[in-house]
PDB file of N, CA and C in Angstrom:
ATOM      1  N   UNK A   1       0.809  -1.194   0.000  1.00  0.00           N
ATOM      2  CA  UNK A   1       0.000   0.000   0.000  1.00  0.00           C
ATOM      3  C   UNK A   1       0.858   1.267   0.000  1.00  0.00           C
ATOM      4  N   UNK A   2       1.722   1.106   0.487  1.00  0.00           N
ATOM      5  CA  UNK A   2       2.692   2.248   1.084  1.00  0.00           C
ATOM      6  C   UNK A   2       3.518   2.530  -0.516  1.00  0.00           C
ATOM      7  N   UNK A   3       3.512   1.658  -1.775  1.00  0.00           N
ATOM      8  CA  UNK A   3       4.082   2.100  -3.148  1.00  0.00           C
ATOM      9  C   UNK A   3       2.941   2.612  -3.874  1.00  0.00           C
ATOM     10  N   UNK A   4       1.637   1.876  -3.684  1.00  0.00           N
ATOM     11  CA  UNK A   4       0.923   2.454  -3.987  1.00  0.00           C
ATOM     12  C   UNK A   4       0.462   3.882  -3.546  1.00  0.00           C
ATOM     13  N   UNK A   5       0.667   4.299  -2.362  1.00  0.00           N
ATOM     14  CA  UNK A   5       0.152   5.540  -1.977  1.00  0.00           C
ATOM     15  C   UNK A   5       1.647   6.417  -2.890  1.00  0.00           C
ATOM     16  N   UNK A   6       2.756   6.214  -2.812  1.00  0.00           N
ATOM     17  CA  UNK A   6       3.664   6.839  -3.750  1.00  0.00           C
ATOM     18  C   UNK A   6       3.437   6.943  -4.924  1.00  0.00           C
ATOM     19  N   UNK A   7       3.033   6.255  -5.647  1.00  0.00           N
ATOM     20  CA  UNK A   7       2.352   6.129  -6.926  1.00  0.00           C
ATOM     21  C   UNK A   7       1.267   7.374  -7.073  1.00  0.00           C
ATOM     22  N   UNK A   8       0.675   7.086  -6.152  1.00  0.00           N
ATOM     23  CA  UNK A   8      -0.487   8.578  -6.409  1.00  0.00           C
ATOM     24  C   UNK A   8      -0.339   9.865  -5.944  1.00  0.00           C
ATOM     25  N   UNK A   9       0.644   9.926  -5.006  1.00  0.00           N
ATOM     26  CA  UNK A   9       1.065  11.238  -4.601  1.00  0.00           C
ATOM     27  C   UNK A   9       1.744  11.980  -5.726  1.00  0.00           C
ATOM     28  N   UNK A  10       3.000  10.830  -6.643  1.00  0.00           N
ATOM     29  CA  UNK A  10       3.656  11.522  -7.556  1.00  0.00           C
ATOM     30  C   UNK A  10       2.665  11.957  -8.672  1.00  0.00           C
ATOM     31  N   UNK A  11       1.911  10.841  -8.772  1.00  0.00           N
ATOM     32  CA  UNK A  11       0.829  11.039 -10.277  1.00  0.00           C
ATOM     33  C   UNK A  11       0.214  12.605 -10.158  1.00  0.00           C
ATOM     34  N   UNK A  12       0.104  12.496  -8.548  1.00  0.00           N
ATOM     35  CA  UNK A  12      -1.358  13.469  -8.292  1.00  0.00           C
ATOM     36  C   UNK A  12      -0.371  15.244  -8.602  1.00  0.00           C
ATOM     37  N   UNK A  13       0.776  15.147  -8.483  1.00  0.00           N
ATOM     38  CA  UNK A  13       1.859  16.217  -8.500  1.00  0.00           C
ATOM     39  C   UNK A  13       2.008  16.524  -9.755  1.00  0.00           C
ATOM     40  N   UNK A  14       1.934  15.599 -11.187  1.00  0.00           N
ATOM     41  CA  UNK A  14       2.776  15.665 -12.342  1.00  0.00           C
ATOM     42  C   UNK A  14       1.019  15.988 -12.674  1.00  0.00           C
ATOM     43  N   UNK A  15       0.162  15.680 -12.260  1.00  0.00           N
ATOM     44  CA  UNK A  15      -1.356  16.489 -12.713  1.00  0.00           C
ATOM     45  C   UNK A  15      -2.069  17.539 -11.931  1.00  0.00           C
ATOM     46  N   UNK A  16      -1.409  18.144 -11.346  1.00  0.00           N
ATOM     47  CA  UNK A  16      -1.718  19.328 -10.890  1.00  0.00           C
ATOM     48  C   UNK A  16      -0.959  20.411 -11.170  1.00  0.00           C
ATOM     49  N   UNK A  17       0.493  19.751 -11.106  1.00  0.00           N
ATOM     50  CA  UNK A  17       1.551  20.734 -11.635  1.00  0.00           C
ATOM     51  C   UNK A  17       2.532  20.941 -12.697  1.00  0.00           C
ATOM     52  N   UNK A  18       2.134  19.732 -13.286  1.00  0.00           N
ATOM     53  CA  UNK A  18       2.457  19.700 -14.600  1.00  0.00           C
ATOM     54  C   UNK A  18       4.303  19.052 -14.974  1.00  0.00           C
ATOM     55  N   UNK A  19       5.253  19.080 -15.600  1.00  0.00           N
ATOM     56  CA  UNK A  19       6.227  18.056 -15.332  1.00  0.00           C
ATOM     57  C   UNK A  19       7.050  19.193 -15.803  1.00  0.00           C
ATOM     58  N   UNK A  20       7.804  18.933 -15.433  1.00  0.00           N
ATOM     59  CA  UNK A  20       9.310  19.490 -15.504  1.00  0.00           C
ATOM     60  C   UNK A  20      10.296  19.332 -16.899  1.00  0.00           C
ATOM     61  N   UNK A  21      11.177  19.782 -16.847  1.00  0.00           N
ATOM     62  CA  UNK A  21      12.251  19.437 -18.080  1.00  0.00           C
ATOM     63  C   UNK A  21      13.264  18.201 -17.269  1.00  0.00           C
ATOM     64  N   UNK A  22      13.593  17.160 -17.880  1.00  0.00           N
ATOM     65  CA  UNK A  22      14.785  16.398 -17.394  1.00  0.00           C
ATOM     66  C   UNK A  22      15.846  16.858 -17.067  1.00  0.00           C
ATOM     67  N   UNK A  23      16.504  16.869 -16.350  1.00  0.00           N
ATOM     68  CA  UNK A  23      17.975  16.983 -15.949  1.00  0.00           C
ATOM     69  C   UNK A  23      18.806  16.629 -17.104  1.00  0.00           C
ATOM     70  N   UNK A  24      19.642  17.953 -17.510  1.00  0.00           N
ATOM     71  CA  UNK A  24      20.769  17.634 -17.931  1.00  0.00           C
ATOM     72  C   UNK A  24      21.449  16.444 -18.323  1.00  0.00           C
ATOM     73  N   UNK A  25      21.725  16.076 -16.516  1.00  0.00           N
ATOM     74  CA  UNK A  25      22.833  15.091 -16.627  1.00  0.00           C
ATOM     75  C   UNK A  25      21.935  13.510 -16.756  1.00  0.00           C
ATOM     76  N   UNK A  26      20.696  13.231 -16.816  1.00  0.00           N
ATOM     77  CA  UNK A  26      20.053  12.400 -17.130  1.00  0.00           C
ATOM     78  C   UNK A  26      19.272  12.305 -18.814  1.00  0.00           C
ATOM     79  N   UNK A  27      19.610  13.201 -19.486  1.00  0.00           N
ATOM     80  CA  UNK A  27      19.451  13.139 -20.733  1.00  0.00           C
ATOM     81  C   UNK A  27      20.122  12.361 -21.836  1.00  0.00           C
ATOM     82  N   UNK A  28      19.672  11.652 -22.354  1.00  0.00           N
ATOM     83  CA  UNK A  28      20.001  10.884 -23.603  1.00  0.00           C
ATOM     84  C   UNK A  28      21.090  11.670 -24.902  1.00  0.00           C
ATOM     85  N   UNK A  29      22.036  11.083 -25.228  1.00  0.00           N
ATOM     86  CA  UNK A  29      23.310  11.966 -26.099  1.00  0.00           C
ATOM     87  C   UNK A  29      23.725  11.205 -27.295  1.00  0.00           C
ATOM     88  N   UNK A  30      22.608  10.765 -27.731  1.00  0.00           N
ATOM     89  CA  UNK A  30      23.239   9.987 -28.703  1.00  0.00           C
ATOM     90  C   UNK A  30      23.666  11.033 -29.835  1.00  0.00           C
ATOM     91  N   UNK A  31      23.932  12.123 -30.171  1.00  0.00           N
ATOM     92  CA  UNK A  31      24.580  12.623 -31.171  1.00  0.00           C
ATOM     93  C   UNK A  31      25.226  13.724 -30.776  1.00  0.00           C
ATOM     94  N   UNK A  32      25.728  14.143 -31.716  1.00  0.00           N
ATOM     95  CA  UNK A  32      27.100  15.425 -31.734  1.00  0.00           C
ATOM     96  C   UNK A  32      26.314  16.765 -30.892  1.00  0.00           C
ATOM     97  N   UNK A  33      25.270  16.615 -31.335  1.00  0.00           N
ATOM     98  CA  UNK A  33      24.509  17.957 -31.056  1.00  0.00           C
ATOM     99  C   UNK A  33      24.122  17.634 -30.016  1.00  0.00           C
ATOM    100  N   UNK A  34      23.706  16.755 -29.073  1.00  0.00           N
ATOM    101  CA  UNK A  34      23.028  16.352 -28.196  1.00  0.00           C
ATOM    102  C   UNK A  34      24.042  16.568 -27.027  1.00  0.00           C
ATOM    103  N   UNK A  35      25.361  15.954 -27.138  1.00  0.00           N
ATOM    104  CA  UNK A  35      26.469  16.253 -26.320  1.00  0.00           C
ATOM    105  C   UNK A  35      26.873  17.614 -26.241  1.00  0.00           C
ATOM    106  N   UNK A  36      26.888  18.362 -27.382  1.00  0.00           N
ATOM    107  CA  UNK A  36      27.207  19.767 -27.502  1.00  0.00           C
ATOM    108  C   UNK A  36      25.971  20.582 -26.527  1.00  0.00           C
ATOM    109  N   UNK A  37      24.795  20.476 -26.508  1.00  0.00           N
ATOM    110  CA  UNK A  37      24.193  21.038 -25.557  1.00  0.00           C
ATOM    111  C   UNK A  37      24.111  20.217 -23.921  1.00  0.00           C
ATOM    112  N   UNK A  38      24.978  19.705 -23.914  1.00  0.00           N
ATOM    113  CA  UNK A  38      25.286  19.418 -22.584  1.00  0.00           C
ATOM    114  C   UNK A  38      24.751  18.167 -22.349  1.00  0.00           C
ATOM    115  N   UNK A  39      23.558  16.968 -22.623  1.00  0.00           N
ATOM    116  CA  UNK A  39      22.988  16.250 -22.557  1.00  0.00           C
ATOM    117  C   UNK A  39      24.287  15.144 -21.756  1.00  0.00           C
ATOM    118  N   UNK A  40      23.783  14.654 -21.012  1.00  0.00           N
ATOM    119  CA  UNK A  40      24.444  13.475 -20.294  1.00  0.00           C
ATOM    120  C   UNK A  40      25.908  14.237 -19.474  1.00  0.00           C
ATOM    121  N   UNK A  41      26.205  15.415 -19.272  1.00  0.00           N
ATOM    122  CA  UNK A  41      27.594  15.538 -18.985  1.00  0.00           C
ATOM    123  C   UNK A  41      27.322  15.528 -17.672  1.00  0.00           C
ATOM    124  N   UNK A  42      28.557  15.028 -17.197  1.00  0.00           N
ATOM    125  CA  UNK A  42      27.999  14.894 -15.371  1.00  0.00           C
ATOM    126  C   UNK A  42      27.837  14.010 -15.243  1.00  0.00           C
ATOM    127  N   UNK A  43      26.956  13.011 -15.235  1.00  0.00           N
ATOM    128  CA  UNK A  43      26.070  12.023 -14.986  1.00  0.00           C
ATOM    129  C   UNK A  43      27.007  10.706 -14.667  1.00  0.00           C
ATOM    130  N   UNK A  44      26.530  10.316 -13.530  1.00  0.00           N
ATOM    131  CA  UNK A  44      27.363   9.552 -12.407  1.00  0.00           C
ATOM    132  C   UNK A  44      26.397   8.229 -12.484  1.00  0.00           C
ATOM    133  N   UNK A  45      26.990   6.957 -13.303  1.00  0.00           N
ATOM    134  CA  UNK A  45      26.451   5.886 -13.368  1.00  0.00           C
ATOM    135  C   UNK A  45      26.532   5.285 -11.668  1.00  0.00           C
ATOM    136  N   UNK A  46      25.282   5.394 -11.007  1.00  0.00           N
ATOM    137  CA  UNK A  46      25.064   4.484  -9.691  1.00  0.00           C
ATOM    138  C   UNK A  46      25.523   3.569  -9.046  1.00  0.00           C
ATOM    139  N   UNK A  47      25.894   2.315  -9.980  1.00  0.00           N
ATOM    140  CA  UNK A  47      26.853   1.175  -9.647  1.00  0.00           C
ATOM    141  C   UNK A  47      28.182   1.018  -9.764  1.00  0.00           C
ATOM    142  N   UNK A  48      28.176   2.355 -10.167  1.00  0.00           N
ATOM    143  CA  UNK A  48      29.852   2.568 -10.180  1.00  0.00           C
ATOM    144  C   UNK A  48      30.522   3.283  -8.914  1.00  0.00           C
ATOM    145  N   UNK A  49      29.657   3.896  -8.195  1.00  0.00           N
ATOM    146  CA  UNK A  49      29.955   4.506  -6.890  1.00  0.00           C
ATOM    147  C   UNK A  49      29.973   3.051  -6.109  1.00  0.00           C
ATOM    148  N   UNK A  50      30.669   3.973  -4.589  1.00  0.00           N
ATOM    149  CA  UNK A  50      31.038   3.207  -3.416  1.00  0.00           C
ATOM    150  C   UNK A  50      30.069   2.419  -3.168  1.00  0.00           C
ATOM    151  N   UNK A  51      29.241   2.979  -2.918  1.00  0.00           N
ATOM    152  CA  UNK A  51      27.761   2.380  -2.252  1.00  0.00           C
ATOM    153  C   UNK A  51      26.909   2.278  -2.893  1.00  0.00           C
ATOM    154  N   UNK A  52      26.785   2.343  -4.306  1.00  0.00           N
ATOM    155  CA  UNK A  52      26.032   1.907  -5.492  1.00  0.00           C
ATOM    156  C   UNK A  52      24.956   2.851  -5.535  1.00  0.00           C
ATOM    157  N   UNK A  53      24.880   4.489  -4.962  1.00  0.00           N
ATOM    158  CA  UNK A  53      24.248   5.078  -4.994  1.00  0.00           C
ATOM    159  C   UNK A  53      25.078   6.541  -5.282  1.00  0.00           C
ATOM    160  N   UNK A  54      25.047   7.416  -6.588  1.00  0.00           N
ATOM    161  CA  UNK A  54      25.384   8.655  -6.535  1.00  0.00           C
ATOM    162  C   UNK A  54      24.707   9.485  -5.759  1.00  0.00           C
ATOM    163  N   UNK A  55      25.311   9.537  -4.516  1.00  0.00           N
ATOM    164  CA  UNK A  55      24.475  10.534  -3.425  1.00  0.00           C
ATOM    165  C   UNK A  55      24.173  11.851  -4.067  1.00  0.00           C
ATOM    166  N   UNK A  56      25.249  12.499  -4.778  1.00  0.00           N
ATOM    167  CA  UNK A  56      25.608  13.971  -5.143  1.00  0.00           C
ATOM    168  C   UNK A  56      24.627  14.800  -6.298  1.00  0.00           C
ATOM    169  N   UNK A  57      24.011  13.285  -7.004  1.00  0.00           N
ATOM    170  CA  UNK A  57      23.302  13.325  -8.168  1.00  0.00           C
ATOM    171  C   UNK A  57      21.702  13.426  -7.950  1.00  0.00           C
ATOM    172  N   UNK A  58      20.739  14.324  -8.128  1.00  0.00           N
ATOM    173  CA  UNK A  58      19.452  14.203  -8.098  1.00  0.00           C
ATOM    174  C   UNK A  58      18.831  13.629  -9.379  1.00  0.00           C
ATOM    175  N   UNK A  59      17.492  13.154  -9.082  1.00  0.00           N
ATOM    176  CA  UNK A  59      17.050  12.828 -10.601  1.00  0.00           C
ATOM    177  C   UNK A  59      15.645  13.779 -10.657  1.00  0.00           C
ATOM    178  N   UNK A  60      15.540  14.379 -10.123  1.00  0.00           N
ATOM    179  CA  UNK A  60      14.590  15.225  -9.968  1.00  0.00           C
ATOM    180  C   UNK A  60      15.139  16.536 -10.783  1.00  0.00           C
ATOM    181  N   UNK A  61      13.755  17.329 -11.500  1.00  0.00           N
ATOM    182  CA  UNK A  61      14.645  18.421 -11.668  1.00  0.00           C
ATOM    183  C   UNK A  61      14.784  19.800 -11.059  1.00  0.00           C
ATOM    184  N   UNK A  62      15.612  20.451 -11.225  1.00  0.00           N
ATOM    185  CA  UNK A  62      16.092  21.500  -9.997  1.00  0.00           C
ATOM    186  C   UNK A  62      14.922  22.138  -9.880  1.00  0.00           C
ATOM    187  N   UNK A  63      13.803  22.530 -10.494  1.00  0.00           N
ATOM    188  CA  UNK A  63      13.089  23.146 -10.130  1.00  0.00           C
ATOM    189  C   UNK A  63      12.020  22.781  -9.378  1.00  0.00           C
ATOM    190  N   UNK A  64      11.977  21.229  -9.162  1.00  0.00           N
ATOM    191  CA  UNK A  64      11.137  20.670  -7.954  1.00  0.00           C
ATOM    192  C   UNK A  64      11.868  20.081  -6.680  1.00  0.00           C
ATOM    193  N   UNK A  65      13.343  20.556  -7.067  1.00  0.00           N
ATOM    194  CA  UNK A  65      13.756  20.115  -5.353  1.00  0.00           C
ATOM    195  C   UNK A  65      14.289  18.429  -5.121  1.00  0.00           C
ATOM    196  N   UNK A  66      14.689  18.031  -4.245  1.00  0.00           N
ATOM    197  CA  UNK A  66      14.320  17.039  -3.775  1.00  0.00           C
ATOM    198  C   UNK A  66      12.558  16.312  -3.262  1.00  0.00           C
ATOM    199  N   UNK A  67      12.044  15.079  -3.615  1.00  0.00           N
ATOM    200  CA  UNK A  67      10.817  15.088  -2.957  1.00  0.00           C
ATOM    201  C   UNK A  67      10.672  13.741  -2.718  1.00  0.00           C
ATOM    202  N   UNK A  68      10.341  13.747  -1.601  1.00  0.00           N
ATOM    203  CA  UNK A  68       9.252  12.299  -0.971  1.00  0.00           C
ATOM    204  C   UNK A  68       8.488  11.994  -0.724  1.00  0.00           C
ATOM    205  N   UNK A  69       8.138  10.645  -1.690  1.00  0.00           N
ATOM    206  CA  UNK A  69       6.647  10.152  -2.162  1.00  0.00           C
ATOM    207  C   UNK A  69       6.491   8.893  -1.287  1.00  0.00           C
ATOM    208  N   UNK A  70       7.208   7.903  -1.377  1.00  0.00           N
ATOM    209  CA  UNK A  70       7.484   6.783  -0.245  1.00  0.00           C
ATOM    210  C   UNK A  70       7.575   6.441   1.101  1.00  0.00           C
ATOM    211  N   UNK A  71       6.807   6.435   1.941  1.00  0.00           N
ATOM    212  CA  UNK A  71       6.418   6.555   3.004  1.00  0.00           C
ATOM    213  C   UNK A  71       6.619   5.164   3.845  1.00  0.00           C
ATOM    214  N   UNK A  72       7.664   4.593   4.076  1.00  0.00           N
ATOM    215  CA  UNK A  72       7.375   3.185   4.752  1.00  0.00           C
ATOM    216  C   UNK A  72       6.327   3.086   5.844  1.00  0.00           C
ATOM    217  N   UNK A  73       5.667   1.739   5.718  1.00  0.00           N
ATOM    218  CA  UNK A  73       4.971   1.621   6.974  1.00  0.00           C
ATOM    219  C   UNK A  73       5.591   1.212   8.333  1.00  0.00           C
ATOM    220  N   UNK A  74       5.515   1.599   9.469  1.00  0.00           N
ATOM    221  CA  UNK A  74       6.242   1.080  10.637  1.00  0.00           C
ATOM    222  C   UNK A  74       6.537  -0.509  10.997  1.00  0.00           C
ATOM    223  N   UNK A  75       6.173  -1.524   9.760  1.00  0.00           N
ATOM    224  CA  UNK A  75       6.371  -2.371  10.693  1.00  0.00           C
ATOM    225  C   UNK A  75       6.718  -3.698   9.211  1.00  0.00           C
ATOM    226  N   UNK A  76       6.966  -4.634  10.004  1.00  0.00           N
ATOM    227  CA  UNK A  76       7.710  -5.570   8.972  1.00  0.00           C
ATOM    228  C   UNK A  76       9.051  -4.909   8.144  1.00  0.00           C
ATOM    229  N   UNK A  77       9.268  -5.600   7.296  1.00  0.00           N
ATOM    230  CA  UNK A  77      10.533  -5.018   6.455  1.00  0.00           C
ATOM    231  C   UNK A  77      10.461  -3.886   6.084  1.00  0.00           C
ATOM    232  N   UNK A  78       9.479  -3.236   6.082  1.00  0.00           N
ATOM    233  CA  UNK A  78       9.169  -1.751   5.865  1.00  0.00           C
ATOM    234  C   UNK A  78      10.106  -1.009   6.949  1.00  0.00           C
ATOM    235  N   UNK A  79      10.234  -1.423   8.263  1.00  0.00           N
ATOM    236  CA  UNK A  79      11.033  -0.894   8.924  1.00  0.00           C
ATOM    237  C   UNK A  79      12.308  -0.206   8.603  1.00  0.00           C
ATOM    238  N   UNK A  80      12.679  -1.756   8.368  1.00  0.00           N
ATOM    239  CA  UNK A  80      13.930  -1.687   7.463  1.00  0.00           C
ATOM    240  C   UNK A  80      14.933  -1.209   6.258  1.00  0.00           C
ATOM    241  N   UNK A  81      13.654  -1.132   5.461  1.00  0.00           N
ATOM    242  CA  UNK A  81      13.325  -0.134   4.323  1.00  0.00           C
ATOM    243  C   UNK A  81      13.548   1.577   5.154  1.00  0.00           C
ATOM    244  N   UNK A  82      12.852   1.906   5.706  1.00  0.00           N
ATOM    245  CA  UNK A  82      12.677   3.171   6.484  1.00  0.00           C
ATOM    246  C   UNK A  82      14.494   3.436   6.903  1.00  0.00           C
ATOM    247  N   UNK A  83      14.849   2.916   7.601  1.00  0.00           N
ATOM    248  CA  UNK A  83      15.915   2.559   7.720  1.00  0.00           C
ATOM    249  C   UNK A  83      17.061   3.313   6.975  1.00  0.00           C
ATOM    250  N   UNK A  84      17.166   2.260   6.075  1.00  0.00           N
ATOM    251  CA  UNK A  84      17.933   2.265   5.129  1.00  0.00           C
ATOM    252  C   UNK A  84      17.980   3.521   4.304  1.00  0.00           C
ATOM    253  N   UNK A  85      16.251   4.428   3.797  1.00  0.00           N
ATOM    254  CA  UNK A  85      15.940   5.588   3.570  1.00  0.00           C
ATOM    255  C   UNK A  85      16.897   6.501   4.034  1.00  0.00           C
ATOM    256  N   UNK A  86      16.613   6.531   5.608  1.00  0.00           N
ATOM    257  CA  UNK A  86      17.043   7.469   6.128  1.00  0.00           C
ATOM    258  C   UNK A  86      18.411   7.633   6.013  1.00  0.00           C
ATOM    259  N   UNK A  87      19.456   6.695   6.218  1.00  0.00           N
ATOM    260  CA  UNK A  87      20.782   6.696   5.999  1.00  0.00           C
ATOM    261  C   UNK A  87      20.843   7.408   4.486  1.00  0.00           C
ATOM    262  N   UNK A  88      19.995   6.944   3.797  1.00  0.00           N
ATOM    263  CA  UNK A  88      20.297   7.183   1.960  1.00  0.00           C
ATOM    264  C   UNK A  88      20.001   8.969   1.973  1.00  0.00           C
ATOM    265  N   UNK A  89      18.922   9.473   2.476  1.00  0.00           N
ATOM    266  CA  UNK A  89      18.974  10.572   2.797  1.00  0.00           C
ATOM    267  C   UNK A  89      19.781  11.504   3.180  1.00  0.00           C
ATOM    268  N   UNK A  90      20.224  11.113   4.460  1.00  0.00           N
ATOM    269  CA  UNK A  90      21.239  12.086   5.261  1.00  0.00           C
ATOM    270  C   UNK A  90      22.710  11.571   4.659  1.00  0.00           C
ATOM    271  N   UNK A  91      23.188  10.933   3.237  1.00  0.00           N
ATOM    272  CA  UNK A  91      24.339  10.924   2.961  1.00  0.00           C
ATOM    273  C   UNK A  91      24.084  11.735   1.707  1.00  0.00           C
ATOM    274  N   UNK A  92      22.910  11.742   1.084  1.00  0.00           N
ATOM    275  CA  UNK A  92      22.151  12.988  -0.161  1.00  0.00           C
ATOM    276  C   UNK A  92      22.383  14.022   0.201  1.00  0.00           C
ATOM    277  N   UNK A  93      21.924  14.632   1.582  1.00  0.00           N
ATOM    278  CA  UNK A  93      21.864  15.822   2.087  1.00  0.00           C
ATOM    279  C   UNK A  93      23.268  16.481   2.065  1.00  0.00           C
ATOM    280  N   UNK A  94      23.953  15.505   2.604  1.00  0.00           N
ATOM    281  CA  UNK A  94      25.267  15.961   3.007  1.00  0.00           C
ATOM    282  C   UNK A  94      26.426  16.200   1.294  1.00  0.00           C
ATOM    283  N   UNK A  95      25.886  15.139   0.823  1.00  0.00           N
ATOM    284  CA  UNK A  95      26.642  15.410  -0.794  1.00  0.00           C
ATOM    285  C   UNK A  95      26.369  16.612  -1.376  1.00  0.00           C
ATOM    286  N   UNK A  96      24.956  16.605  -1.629  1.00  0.00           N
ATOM    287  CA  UNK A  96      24.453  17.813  -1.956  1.00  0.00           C
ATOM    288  C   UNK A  96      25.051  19.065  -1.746  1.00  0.00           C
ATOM    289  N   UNK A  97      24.871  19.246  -0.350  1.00  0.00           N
ATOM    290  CA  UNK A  97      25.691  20.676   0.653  1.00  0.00           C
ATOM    291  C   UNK A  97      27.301  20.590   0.022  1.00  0.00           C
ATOM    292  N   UNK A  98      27.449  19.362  -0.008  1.00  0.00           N
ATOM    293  CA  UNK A  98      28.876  19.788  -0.278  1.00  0.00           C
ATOM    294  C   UNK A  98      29.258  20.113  -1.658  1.00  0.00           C
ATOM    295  N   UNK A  99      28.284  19.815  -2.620  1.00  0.00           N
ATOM    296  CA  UNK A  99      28.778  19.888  -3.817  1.00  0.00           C
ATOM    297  C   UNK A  99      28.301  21.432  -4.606  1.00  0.00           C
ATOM    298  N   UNK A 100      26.788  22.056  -3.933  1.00  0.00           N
ATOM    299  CA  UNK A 100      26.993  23.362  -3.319  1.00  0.00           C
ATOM    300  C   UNK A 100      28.112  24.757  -3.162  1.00  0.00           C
ATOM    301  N   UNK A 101      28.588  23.821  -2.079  1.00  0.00           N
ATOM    302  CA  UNK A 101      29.526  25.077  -1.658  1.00  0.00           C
ATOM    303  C   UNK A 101      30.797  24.332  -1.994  1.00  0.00           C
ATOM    304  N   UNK A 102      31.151  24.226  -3.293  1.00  0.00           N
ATOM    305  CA  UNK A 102      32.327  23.414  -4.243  1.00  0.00           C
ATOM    306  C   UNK A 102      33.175  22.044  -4.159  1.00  0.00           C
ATOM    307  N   UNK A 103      32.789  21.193  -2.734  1.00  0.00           N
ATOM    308  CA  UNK A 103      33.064  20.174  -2.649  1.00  0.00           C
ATOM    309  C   UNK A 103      32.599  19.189  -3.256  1.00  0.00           C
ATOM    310  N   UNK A 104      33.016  18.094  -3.208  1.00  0.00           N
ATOM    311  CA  UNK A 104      32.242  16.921  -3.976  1.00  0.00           C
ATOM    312  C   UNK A 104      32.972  15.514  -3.736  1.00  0.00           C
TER     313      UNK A 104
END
């Protein structure tokens, strides 16, 4: 229930407010021109990091922020899940800030 309620929170967002442009660094480059306007530069393949997560990288686009749709429920592996969130979070947060104010 708890993907499903994510499911409709995001739906209910991209129809009220309509969708965004993709990120840059998540854009498709298959040609000369495509790379020349920047398409894919940046872009930090996931499983290639430490922890199989580019903390530093959003997939959202800048003009909606970071956002959370996924809500674990308190109990069973959901816990766990929750968990795990939160760590994934507060190492986002912290990449983020740092990449910000020129670290990375």
């Amino acid at each position: 229930n708890a993907a499903y309620m994510a499911y409709k929170a995001a739906s209910r967002q991209v129809r009220d407010g309509g969708s965004e442009p993709v990120p840059e660094h998540l854009r498709n480059a298959p040609t000369k021109l495509a790379k020349a306007l920047g398409h894919g530069r940046d872009y930090l393949y996931d499983h290639d990091q430490p922890d199989g997560i580019a903390f530093d990288q959003s997939g959202f686009p800048d003009e909606m922020g970071e956002r959370i749709y996924y809500q674990p429920v308190p109990r069973g592996l959901e816990t766990k899940i929750a968990e795990r969130l939160q760590w994934i979070r507060q190492q986002r947060q912290s990449a983020l800030a740092a990449r910000r104010t020129g670290g990375r």
